[in-house]
C-alpha atoms as a PDB file:
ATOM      1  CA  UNK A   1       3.782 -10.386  10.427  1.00  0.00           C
ATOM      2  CA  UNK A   2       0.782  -8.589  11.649  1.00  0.00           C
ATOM      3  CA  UNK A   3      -0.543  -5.136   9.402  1.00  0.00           C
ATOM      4  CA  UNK A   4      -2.307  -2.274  10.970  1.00  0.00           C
ATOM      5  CA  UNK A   5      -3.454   0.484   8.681  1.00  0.00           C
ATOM      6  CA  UNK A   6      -4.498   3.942   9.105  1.00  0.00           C
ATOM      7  CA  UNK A   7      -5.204   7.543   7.913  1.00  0.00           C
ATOM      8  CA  UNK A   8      -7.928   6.756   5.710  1.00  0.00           C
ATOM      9  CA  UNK A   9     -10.681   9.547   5.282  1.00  0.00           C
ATOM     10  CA  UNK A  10     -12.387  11.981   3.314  1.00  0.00           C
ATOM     11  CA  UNK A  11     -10.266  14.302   0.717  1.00  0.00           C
ATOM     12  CA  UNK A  12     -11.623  16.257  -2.105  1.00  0.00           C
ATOM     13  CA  UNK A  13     -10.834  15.763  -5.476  1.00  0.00           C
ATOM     14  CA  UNK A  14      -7.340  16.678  -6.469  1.00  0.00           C
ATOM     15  CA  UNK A  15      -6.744  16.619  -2.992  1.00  0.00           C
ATOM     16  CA  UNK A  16      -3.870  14.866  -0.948  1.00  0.00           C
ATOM     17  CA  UNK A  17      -4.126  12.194   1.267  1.00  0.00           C
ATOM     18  CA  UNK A  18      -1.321   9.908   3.622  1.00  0.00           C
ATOM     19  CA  UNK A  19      -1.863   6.593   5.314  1.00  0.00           C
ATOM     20  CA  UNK A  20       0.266   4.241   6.920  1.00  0.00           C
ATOM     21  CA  UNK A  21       0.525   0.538   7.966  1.00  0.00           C
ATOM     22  CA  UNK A  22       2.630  -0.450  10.563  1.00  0.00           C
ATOM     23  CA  UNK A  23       4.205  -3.888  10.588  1.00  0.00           C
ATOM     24  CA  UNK A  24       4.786  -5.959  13.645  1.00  0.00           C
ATOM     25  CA  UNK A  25       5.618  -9.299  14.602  1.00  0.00           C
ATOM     26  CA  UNK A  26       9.314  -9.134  12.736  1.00  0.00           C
ATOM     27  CA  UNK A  27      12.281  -7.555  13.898  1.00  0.00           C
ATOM     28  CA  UNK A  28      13.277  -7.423   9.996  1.00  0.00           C
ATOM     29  CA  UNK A  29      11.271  -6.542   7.374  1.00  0.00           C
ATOM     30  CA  UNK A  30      13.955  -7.329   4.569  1.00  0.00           C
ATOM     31  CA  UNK A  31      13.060 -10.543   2.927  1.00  0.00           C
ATOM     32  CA  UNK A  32       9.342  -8.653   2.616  1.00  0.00           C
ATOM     33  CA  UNK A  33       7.758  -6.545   0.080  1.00  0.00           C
ATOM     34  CA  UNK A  34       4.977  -4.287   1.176  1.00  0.00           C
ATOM     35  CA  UNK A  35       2.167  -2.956  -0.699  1.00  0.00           C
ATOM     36  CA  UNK A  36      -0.921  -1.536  -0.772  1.00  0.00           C
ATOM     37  CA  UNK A  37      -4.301  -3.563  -2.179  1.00  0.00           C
ATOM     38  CA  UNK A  38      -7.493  -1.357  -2.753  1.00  0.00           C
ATOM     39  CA  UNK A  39     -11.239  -2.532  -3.442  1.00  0.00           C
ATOM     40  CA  UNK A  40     -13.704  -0.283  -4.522  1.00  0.00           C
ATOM     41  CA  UNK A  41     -17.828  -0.836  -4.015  1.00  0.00           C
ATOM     42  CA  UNK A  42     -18.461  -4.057  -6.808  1.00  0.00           C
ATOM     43  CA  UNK A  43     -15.040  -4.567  -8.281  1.00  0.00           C
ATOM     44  CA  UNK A  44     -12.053  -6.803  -7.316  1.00  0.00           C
ATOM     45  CA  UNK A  45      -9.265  -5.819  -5.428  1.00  0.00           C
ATOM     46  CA  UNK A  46      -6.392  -4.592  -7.151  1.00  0.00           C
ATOM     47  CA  UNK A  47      -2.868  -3.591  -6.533  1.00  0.00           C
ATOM     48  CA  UNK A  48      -1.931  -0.173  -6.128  1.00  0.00           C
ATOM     49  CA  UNK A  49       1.768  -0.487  -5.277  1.00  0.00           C
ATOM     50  CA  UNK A  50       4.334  -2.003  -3.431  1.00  0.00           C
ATOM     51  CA  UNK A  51       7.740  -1.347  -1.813  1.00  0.00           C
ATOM     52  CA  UNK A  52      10.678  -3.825  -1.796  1.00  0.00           C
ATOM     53  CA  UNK A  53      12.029  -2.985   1.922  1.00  0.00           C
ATOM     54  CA  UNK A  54      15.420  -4.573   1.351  1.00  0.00           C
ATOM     55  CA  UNK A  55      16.371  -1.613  -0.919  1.00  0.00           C
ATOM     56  CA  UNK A  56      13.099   0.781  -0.962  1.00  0.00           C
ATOM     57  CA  UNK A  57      12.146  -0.598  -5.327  1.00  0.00           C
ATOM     58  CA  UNK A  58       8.890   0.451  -5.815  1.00  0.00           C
ATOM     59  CA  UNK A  59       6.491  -0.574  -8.347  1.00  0.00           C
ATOM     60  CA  UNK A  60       2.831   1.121  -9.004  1.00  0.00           C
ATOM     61  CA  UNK A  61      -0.016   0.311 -11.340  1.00  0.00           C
ATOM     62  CA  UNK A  62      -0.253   2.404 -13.936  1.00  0.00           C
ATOM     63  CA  UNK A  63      -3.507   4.289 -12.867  1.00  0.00           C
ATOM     64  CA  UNK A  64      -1.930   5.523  -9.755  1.00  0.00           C
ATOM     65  CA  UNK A  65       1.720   6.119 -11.004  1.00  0.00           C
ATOM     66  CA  UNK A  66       2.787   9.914 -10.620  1.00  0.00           C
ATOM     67  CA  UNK A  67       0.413  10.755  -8.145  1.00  0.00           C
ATOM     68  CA  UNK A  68       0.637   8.154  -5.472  1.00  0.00           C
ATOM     69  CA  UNK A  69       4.530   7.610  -3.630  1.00  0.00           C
ATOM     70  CA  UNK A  70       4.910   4.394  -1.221  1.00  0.00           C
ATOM     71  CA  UNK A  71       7.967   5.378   1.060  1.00  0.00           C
ATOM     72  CA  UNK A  72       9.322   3.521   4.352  1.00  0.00           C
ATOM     73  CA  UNK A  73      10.339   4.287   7.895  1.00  0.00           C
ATOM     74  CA  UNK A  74      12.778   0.976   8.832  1.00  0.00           C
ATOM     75  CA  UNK A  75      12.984   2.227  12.044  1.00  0.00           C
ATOM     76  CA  UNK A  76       9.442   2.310  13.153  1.00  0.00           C
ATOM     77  CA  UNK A  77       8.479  -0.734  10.298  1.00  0.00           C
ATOM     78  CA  UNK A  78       5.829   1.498   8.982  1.00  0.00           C
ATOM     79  CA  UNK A  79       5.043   2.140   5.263  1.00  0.00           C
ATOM     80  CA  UNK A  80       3.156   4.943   4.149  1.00  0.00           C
ATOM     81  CA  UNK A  81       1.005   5.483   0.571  1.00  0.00           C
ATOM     82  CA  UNK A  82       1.176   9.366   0.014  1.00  0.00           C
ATOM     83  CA  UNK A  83      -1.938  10.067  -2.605  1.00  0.00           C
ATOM     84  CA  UNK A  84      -1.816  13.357  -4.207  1.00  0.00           C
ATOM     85  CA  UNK A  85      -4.132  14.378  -7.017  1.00  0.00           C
ATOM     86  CA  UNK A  86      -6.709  12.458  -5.880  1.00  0.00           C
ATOM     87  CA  UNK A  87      -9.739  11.851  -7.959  1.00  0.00           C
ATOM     88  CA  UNK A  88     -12.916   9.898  -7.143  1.00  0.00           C
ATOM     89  CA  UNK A  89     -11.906   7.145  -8.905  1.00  0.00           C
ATOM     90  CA  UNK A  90      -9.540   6.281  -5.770  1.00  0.00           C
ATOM     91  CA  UNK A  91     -12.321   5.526  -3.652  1.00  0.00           C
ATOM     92  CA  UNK A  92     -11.998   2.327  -2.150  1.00  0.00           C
ATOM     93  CA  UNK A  93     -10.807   0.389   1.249  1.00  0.00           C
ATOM     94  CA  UNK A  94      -7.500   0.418   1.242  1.00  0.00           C
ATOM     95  CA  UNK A  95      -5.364  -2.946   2.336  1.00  0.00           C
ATOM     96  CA  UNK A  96      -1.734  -2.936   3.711  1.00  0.00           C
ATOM     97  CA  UNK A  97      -0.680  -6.487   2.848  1.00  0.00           C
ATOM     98  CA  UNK A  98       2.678  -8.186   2.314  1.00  0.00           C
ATOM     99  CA  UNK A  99       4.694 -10.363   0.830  1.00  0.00           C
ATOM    100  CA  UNK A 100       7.354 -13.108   1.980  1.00  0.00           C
ATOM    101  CA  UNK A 101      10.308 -13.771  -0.331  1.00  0.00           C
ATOM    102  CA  UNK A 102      13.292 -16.040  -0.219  1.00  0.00           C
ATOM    103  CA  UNK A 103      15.737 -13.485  -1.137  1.00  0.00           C
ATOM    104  CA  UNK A 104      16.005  -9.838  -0.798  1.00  0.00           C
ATOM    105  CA  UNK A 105      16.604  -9.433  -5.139  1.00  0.00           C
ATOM    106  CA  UNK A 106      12.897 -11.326  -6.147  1.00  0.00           C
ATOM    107  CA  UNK A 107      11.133  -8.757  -8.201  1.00  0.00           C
ATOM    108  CA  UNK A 108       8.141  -6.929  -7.127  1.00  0.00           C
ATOM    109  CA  UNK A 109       4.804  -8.615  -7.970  1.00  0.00           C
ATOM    110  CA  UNK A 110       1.534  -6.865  -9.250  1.00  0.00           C
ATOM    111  CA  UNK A 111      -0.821  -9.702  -8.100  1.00  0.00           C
ATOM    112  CA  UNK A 112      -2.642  -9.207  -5.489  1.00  0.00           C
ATOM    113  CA  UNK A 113      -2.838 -12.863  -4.605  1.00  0.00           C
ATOM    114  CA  UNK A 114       1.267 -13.009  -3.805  1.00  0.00           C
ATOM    115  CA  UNK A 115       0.329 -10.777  -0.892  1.00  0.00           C
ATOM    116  CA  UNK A 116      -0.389 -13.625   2.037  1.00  0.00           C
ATOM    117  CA  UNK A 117      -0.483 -11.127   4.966  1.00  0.00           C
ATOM    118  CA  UNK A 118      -2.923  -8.704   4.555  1.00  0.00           C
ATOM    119  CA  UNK A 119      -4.173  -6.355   7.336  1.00  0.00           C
ATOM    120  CA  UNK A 120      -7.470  -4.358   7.947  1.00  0.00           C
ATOM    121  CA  UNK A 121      -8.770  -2.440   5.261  1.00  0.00           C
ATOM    122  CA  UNK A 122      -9.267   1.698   5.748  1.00  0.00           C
ATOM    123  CA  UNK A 123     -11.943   3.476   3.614  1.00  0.00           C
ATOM    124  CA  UNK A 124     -10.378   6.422   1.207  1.00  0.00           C
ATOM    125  CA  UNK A 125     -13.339   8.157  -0.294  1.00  0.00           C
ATOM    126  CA  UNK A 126     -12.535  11.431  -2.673  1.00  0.00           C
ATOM    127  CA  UNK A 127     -15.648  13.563  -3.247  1.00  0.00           C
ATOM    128  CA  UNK A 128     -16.177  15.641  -6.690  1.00  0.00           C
END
């Protein structure tokens, strides 16, 4: 499966933000979970949250949860990561990647390293 983000830019703090990846390469995206990676300047990447497209689960870390929604458009294979209440701290390249599973019930993972297919990153920087 090939990933092709976009949207990235600037947004103040407290500000909203949406960007998508679109997914191509499968006529199916159910035996995948999608999710978003970020990296900020000097630290690892992390996960930021993922979507289980079989059934639409989501799962978020905990610094993003109640601000940030992952939803799905099956139709055009295209997730989207809808930030709201931005804050500075959010600043990073953001990575659409995903994740191959066996069967359409495997729980979402937080690790970043389950995510084999990873696309381009696009830069999300929130000004004070």
């Amino acid at each position: 499966v090939q990933l092709q983000a976009s949207g990235g830019g600037l947004v103040q703090a407290g500000g909203s933000l949406r960007i998508s990846c679109a997914a191509s390469g499968r006529t199916t995206l159910s035996h995948y979970h999608m999710g978003w990676l970020r990296q900020a300047p000097g630290k690892e990447r992390e996960f930021v949250g993922a979507i289980r497209w079989s059934d639409g689960s989501t799962y978020y870390a905990d610094s993003v949860k109640g601000r940030f929604t992952i939803s799905r458009d099956n139709a055009r294979n295209t997730m989207y990561l809808q930030m709201n209440s931005a804050n500075p701290e959010d600043t990073a390249v953001y990575y659409c990647a995903a994740r191959w599973t066996s069967s359409t019930r495997v729980t979402i993972t937080n690790a970043p390293s389950s995510y084999g297919y990873r696309g381009q990153g696009t830069q999300v920087t929130v000004s004070s």
